[in-house]
N, C-alpha and C. Protein backbone atom coordinates (compact mmCIF):
# COMPACT_ATOMS: atom_id res chain seq x y z
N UNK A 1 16.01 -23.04 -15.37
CA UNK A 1 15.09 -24.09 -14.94
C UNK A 1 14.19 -24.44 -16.12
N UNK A 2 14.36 -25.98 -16.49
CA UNK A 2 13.48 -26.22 -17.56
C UNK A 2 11.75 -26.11 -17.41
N UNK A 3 11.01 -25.88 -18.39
CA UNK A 3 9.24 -25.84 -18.10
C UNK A 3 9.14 -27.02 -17.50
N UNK A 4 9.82 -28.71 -17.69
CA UNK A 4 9.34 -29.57 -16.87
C UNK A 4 9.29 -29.37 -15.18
N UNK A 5 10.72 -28.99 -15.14
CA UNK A 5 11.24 -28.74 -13.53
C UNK A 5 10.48 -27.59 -13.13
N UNK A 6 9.65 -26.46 -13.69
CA UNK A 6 8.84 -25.68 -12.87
C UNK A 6 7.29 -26.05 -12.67
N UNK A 7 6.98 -27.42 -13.41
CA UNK A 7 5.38 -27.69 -13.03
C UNK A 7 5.81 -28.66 -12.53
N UNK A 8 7.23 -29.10 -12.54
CA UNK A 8 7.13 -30.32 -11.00
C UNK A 8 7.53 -29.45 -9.35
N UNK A 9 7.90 -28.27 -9.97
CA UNK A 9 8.37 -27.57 -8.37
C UNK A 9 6.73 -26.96 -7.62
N UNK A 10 5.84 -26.23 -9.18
CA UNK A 10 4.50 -26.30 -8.95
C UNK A 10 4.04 -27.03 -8.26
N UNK A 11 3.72 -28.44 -8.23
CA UNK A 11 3.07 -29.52 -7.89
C UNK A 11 4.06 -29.72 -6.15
N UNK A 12 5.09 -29.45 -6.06
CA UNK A 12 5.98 -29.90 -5.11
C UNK A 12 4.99 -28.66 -3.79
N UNK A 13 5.59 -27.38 -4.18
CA UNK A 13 4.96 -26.19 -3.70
C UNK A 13 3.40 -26.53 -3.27
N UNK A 14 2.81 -26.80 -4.25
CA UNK A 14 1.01 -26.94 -3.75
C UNK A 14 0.56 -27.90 -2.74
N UNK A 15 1.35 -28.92 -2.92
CA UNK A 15 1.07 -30.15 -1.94
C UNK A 15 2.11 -29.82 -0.45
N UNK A 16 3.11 -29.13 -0.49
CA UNK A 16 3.49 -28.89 0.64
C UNK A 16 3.07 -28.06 1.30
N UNK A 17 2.65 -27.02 0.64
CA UNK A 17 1.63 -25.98 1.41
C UNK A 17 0.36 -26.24 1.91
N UNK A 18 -0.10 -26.67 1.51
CA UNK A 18 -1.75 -27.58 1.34
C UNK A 18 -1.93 -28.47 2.63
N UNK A 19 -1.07 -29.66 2.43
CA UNK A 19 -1.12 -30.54 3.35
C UNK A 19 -0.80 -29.96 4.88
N UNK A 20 -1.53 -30.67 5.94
CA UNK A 20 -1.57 -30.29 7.22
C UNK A 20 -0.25 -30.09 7.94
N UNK A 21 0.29 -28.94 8.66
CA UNK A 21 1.34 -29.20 9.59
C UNK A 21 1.19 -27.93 10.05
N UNK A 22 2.37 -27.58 11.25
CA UNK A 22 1.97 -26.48 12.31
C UNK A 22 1.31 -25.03 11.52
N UNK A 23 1.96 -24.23 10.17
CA UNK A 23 0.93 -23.74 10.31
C UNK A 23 -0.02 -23.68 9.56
N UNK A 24 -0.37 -24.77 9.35
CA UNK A 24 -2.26 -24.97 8.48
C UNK A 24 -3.04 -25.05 10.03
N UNK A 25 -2.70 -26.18 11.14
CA UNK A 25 -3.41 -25.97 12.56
C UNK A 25 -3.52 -24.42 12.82
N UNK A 26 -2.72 -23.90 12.95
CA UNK A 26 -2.73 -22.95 13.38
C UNK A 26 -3.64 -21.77 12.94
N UNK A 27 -3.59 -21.71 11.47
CA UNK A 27 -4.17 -21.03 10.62
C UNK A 27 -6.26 -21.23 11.01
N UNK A 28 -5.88 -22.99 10.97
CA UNK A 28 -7.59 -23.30 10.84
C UNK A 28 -8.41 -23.03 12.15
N UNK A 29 -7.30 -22.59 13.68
CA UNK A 29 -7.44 -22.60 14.39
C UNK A 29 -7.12 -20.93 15.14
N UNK A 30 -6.83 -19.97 14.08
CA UNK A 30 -7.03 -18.56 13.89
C UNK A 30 -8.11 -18.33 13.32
N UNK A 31 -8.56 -18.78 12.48
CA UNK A 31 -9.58 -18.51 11.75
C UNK A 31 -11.19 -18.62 12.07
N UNK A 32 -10.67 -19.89 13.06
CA UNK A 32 -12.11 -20.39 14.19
C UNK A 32 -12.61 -19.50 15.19
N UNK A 33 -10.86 -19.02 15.83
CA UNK A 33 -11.43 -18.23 16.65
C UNK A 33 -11.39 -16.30 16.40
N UNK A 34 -10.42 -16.17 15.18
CA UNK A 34 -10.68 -14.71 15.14
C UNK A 34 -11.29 -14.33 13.76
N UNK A 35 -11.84 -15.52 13.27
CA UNK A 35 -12.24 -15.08 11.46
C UNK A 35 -10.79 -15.10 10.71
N UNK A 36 -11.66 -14.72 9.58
CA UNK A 36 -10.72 -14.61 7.96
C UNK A 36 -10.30 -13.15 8.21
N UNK A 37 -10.45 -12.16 8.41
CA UNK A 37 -9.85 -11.06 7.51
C UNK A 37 -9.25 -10.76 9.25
N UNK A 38 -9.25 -11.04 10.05
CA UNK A 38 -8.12 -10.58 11.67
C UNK A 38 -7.03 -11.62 11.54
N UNK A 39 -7.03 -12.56 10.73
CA UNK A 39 -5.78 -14.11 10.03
C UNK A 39 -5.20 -13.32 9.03
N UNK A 40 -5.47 -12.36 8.64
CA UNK A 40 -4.98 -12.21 7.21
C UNK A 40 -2.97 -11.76 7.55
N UNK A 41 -2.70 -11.09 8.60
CA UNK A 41 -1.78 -10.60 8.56
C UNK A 41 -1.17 -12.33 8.81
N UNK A 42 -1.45 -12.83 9.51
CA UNK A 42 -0.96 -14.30 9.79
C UNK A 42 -0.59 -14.92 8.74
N UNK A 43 -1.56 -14.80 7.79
CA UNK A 43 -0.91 -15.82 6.20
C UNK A 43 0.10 -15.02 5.89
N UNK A 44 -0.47 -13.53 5.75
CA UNK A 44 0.80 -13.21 4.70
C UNK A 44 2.21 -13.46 5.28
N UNK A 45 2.07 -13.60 6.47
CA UNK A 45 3.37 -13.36 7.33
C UNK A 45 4.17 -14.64 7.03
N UNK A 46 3.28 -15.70 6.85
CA UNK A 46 3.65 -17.52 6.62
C UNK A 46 4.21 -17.20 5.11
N UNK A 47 3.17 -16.56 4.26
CA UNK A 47 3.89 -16.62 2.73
C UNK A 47 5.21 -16.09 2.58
N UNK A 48 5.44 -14.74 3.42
CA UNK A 48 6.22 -14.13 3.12
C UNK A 48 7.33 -14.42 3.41
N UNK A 49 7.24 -14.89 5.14
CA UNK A 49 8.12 -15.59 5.83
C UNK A 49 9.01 -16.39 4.91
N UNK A 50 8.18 -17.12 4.52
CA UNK A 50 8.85 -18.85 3.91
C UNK A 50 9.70 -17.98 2.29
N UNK A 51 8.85 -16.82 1.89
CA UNK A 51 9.88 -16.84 0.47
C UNK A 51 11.47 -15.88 1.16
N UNK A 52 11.09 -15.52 2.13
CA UNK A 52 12.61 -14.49 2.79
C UNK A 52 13.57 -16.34 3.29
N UNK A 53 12.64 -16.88 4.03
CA UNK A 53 13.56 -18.28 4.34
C UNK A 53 14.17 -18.73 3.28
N UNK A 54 13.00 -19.18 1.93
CA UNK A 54 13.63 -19.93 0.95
C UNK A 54 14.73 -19.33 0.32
N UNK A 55 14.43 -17.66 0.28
CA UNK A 55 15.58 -16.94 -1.01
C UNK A 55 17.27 -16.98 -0.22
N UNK A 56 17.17 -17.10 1.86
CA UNK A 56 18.31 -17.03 2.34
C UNK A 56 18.90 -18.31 2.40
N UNK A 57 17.79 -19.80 2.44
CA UNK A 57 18.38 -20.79 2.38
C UNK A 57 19.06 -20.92 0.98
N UNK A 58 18.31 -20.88 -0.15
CA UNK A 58 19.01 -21.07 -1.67
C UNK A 58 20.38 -20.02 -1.83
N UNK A 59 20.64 -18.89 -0.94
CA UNK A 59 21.77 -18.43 -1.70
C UNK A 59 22.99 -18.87 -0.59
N UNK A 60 23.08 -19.72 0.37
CA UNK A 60 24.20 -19.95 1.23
C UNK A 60 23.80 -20.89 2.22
N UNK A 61 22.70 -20.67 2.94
CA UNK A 61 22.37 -21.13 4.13
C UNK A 61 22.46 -22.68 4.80
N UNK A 62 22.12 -23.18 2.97
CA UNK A 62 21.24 -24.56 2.73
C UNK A 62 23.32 -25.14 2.99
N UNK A 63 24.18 -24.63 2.50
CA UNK A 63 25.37 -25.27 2.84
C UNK A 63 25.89 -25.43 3.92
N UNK A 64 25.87 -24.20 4.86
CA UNK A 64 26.23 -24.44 6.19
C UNK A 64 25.82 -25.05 6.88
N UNK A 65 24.40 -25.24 6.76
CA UNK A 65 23.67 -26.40 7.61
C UNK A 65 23.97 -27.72 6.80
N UNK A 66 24.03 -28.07 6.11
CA UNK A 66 25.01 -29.64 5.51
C UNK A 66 26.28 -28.91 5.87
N UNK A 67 26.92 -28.68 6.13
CA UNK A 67 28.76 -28.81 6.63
C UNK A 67 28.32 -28.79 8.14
N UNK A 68 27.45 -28.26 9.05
CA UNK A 68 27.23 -28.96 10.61
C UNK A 68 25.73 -29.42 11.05
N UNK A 69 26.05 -30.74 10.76
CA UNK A 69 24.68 -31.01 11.46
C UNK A 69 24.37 -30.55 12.62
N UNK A 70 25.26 -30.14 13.34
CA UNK A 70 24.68 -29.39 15.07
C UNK A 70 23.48 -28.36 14.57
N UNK A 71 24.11 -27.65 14.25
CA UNK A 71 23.11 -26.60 13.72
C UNK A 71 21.57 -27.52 13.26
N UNK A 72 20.99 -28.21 12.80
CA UNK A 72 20.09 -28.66 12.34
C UNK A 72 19.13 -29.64 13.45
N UNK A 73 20.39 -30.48 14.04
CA UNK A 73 20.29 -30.53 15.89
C UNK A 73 19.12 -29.16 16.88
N UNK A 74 20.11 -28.31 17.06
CA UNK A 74 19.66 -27.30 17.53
C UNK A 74 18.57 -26.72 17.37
N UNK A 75 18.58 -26.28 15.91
CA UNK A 75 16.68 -26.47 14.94
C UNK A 75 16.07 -27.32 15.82
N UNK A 76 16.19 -28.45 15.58
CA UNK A 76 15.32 -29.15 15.64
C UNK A 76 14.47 -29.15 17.20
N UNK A 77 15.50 -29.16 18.13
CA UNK A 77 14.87 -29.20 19.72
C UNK A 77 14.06 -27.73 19.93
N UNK A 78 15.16 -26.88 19.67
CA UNK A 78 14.22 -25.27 19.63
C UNK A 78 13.06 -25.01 19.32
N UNK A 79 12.37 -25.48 17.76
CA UNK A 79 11.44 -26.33 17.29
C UNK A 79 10.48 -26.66 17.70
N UNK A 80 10.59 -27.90 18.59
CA UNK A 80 10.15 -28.61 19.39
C UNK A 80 9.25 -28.03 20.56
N UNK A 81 10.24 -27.41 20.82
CA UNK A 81 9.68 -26.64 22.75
C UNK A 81 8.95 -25.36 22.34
N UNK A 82 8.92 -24.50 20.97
CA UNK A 82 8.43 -23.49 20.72
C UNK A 82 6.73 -23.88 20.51
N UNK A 83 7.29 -25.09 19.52
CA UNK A 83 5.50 -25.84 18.78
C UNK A 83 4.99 -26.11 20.09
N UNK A 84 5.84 -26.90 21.33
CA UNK A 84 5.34 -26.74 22.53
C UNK A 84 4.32 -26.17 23.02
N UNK A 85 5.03 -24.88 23.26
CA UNK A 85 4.39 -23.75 23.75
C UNK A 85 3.35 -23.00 23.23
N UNK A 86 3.74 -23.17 21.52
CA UNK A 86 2.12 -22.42 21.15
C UNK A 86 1.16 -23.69 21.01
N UNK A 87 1.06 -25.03 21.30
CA UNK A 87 0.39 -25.81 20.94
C UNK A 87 -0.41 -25.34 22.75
N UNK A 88 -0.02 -25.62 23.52
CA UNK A 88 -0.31 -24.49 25.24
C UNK A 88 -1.34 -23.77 24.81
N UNK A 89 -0.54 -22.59 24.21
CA UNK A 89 -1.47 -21.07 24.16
C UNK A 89 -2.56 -21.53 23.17
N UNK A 90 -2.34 -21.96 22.16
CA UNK A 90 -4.07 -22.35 21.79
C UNK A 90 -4.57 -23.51 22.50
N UNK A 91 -4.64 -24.02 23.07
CA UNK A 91 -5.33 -24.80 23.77
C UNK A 91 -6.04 -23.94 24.86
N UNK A 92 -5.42 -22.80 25.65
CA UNK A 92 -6.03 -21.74 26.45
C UNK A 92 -6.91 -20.99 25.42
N UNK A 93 -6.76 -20.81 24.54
CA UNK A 93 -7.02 -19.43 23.99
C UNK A 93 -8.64 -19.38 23.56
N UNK A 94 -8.87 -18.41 23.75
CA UNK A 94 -10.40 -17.79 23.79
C UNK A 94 -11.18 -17.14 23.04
N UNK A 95 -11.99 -16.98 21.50
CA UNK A 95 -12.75 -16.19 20.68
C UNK A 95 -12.92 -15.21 21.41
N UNK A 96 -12.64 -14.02 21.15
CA UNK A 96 -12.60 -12.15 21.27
C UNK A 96 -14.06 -12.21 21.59
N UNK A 97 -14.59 -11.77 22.66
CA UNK A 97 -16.00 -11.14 22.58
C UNK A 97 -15.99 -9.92 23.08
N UNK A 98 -16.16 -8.96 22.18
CA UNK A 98 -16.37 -7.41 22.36
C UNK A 98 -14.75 -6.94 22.89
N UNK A 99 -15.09 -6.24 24.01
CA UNK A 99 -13.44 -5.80 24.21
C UNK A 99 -12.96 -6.50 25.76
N UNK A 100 -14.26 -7.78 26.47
CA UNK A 100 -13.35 -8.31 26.88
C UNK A 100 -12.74 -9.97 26.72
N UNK A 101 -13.04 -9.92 25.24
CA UNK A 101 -12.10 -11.26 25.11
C UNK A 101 -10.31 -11.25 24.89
N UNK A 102 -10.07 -12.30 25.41
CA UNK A 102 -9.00 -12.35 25.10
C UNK A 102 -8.12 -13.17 24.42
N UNK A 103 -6.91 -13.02 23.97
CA UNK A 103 -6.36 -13.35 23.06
C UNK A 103 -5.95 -12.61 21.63
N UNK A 104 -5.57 -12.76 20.54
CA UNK A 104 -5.28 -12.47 19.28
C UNK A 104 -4.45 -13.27 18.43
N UNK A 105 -4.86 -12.86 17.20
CA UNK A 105 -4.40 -13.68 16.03
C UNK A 105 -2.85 -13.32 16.31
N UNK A 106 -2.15 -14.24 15.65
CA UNK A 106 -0.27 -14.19 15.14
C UNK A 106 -0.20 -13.42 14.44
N UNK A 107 0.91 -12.10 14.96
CA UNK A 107 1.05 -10.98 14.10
C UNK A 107 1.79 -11.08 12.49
N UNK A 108 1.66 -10.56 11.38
CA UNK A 108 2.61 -10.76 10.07
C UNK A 108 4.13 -10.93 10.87
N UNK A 109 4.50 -10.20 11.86
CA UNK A 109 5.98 -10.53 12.11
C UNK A 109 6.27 -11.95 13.30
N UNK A 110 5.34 -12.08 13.54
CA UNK A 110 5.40 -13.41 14.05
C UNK A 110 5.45 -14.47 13.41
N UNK A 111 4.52 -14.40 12.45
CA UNK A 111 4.12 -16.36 11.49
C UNK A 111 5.03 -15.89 11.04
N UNK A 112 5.82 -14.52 10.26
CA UNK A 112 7.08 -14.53 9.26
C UNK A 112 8.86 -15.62 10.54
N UNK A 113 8.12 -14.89 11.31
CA UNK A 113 9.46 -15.55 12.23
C UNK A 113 9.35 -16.59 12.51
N UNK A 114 8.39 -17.02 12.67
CA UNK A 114 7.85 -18.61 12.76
C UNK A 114 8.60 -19.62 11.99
N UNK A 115 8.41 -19.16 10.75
CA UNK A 115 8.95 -20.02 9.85
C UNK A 115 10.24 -20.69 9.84
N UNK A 116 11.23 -19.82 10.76
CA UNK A 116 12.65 -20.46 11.09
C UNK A 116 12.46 -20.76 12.09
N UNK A 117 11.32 -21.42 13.08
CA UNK A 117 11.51 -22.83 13.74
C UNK A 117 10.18 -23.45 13.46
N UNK A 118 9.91 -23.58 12.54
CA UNK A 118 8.81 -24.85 12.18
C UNK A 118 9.98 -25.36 11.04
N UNK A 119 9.64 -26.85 11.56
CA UNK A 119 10.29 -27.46 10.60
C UNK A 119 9.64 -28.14 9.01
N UNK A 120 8.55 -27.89 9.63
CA UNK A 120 7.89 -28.26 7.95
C UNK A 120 8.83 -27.36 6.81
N UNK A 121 8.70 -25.84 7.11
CA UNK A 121 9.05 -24.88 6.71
C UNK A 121 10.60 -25.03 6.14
N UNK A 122 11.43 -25.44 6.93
CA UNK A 122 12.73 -25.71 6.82
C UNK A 122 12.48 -26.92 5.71
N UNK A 123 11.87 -28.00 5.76
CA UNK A 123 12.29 -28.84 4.95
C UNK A 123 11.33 -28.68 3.58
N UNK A 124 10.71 -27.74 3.45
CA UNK A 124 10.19 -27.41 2.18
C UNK A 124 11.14 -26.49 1.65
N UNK A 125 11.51 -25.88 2.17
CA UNK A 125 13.32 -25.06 1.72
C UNK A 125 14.40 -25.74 1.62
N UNK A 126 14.35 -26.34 2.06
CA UNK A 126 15.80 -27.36 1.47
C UNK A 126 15.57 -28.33 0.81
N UNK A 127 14.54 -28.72 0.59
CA UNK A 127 14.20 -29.64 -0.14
C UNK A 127 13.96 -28.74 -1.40
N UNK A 128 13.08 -28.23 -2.00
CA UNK A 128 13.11 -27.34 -3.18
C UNK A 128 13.93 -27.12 -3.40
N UNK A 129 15.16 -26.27 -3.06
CA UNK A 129 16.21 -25.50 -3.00
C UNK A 129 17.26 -26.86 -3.82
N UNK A 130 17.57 -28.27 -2.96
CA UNK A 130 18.31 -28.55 -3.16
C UNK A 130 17.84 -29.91 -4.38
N UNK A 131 16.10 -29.84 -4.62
CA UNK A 131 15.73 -30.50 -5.96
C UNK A 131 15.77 -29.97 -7.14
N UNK A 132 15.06 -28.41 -7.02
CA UNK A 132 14.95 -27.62 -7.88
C UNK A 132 15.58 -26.94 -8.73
N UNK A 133 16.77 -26.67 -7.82
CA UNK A 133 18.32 -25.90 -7.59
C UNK A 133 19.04 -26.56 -7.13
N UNK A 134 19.64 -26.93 -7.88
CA UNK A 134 21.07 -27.60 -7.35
C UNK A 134 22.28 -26.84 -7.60
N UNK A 135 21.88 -26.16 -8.30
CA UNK A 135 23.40 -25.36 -8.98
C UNK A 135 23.16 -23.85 -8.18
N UNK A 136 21.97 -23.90 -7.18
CA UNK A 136 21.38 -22.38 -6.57
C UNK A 136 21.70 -21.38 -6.83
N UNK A 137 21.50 -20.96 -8.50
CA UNK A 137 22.16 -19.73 -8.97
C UNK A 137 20.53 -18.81 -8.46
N UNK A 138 21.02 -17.50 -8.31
CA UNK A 138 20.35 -16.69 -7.85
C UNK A 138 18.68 -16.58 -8.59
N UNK A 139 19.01 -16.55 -9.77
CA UNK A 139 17.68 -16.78 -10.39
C UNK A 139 17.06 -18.22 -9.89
N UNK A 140 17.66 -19.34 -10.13
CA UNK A 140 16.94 -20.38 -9.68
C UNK A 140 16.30 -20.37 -8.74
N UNK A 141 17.03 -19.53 -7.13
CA UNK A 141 16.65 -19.66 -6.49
C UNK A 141 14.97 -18.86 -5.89
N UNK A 142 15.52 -17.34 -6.89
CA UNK A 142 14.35 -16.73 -6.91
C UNK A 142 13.19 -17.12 -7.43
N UNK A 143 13.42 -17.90 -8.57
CA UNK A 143 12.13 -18.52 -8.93
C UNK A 143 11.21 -19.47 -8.02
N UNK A 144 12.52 -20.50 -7.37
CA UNK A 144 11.71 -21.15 -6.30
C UNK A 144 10.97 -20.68 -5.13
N UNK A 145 11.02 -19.42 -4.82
CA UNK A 145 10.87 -18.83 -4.18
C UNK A 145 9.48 -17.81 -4.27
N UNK A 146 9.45 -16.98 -5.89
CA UNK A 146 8.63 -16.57 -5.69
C UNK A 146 7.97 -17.60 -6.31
N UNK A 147 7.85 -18.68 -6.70
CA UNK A 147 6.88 -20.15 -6.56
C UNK A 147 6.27 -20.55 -5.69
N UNK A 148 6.82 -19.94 -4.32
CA UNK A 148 6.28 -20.97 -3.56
C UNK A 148 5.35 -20.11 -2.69
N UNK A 149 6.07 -18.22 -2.53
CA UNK A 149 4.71 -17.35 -2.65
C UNK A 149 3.46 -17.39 -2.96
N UNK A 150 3.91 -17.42 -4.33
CA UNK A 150 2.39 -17.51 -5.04
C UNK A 150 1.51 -18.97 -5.00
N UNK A 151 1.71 -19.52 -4.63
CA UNK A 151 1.11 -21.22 -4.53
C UNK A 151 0.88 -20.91 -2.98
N UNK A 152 1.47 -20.66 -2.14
CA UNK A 152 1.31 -20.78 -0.34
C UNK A 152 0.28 -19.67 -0.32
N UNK A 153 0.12 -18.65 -0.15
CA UNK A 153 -1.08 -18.18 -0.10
C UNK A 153 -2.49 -18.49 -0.19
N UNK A 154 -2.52 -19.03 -1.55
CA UNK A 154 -4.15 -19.36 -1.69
C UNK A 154 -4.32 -20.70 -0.85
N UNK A 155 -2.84 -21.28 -1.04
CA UNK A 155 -3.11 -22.64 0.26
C UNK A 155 -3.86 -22.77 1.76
N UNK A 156 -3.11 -21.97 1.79
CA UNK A 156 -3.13 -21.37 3.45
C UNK A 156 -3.97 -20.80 3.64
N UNK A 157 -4.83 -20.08 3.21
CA UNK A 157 -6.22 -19.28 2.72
C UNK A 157 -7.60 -20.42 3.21
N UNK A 158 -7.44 -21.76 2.64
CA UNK A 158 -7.73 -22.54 2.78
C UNK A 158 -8.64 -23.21 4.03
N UNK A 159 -7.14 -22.97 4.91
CA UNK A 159 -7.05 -23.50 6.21
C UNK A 159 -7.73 -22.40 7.16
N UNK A 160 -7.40 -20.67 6.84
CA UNK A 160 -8.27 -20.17 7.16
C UNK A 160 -9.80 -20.01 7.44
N UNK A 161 -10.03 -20.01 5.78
CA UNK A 161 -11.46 -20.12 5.62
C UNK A 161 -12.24 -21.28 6.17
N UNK A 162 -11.75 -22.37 6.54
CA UNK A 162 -11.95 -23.60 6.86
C UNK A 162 -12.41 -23.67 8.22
N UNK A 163 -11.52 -22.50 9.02
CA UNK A 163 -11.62 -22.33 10.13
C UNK A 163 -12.85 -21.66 10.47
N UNK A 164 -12.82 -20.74 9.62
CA UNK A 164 -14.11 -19.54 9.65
C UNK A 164 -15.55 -20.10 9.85
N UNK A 165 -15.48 -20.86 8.75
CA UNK A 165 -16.86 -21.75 8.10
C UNK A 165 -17.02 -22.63 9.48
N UNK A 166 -15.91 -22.69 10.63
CA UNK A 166 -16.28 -23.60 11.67
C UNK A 166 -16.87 -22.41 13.15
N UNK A 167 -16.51 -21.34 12.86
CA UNK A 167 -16.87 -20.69 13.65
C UNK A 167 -18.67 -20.74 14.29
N UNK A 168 -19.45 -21.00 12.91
CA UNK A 168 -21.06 -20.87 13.63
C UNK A 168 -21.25 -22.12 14.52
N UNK A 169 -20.19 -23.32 14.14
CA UNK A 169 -20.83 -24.75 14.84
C UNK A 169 -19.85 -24.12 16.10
N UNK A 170 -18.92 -23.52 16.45
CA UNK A 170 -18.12 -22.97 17.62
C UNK A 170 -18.87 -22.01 18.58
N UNK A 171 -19.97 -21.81 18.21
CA UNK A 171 -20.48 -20.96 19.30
C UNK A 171 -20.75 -20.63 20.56
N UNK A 172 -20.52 -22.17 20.93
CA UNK A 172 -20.56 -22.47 22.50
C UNK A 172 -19.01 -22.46 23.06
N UNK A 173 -19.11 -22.26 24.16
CA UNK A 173 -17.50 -22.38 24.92
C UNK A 173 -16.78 -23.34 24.71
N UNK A 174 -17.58 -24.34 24.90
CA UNK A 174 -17.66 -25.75 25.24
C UNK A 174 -17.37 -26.94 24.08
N UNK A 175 -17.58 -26.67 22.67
CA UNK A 175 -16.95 -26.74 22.05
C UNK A 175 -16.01 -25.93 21.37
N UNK A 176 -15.71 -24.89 21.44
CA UNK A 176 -14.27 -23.81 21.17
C UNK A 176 -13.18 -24.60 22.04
N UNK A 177 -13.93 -25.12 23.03
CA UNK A 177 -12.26 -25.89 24.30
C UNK A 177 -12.28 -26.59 23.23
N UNK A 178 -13.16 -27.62 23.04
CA UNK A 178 -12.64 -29.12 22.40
C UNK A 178 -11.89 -28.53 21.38
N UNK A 179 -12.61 -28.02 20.46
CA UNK A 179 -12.21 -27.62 19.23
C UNK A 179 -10.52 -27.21 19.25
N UNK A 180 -10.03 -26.03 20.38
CA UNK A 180 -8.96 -25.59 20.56
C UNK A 180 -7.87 -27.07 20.84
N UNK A 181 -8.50 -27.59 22.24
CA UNK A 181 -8.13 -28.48 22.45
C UNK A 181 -6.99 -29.63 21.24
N UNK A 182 -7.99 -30.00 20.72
CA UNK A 182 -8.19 -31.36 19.30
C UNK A 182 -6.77 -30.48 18.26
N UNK A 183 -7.17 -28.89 18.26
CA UNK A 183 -6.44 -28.24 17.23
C UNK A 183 -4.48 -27.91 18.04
N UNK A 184 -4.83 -28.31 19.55
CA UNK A 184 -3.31 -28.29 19.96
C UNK A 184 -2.86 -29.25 20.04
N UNK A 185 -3.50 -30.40 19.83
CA UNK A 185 -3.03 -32.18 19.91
C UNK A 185 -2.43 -32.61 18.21
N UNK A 186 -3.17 -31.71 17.42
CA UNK A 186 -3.15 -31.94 16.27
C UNK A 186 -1.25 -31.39 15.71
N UNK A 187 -1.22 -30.36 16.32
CA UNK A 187 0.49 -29.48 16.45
C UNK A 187 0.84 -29.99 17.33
N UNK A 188 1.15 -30.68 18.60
CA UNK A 188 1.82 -31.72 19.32
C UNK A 188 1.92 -32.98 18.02
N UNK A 189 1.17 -33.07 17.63
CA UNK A 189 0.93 -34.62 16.90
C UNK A 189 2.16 -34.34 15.52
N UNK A 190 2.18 -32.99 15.12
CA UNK A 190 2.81 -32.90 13.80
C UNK A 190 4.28 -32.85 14.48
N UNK A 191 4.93 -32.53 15.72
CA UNK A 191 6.09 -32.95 15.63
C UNK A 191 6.62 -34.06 15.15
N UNK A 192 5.67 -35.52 15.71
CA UNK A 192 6.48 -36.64 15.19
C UNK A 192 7.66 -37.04 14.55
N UNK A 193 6.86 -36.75 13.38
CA UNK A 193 8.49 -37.00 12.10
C UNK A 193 9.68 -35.88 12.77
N UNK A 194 9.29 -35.20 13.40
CA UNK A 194 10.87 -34.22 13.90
C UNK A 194 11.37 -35.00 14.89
N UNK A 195 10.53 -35.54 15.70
CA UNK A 195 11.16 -35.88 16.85
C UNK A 195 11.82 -37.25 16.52
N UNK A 196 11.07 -38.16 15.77
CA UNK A 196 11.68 -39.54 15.24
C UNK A 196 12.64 -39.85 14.60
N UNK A 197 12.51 -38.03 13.89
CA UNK A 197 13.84 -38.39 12.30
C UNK A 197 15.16 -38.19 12.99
């Protein structure tokens, strides 16, 4: 991979991570209600997630799904009804007070599993994979990969802290609904482009 093609995969990586979709909501909307450091297993689980996705899409994956679009079909509705459902559960969900609140943050093995049905996720992997790498030799692919590690983290960090810093104006119930509320319309809202494309 030439130095040009890794500060354009840089730039590709930062802005896809960065920009809003299921889990930056999610993140800014962990962070609101359980803080920064009870999110933490949540990011890493998103970073980590996405470089185990990217390294299995770049060495095979990214072909089988171009030889059947069903498969990508299937993604896509599964997808759909999952973002569903957690767009639901945070809209219920409740800031922890003492030991009888309820709820909890997304475990590291959850946001990691996540990542194979959010489709943001999917198309920042095949898209890298098949801009970056075209020839998806193993190194290429690893590079894209641990690229997109190290750039998704501090991204996503972001959305956390973002959340956090909203926690003192959250103090009332009453805006935590809205707030939750606004933050499950916002992940209903990011299907769009899935459902349209």
């Amino acid at each position: 991979m030439s130095f040009e093609s890794l500060l354009a995969l840089i730039g590709f990586a930062f802005v896809t991570s960065v920009t809003p979709g299921p889990n930056n909501m999610m993140l800014i909307a962990s962070g609101a209600n359980f803080g920064f450091r009870r999110t933490i297993p949540h990011m890493l689980g998103i970073s980590i997630g996405h470089l185990a996705m990217t390294l299995i899409v770049g060495l095979g994956l990214a072909g089988l799904v171009h030889q059947e679009p069903r498969v990508l079909t299937a993604l896509k509705w599964v997808s759909v009804a999952y973002l569903l459902w957690l767009a639901w559960k945070l809209a219920n969900a409740t800031a922890p007070q003492g030991a009888t609140g309820q709820g909890r943050p997304m475990t590291f093995l959850g946001a990691a599993a996540f990542q194979w049905v959010n489709p943001k996720a999917w198309t920042m992997s095949l898209g890298a994979v098949a801009t970056y790498a075209p020839e998806a030799t193993p190194l290429n692919v690893a590079i894209i990969a641990a690229v997109f590690a190290a750039i998704n983290l501090p991204s996503v960090s972001v959305w956390t802290l973002a959340g956090e810093q909203l926690r003192q104006f959250l103090t009332s119930p009453a805006r935590l609904r809205a707030f939750n509320y606004t933050m499950a319309a916002l992940l209903v809202l990011s299907l769009w482009p899935v459902i349209t494309h």
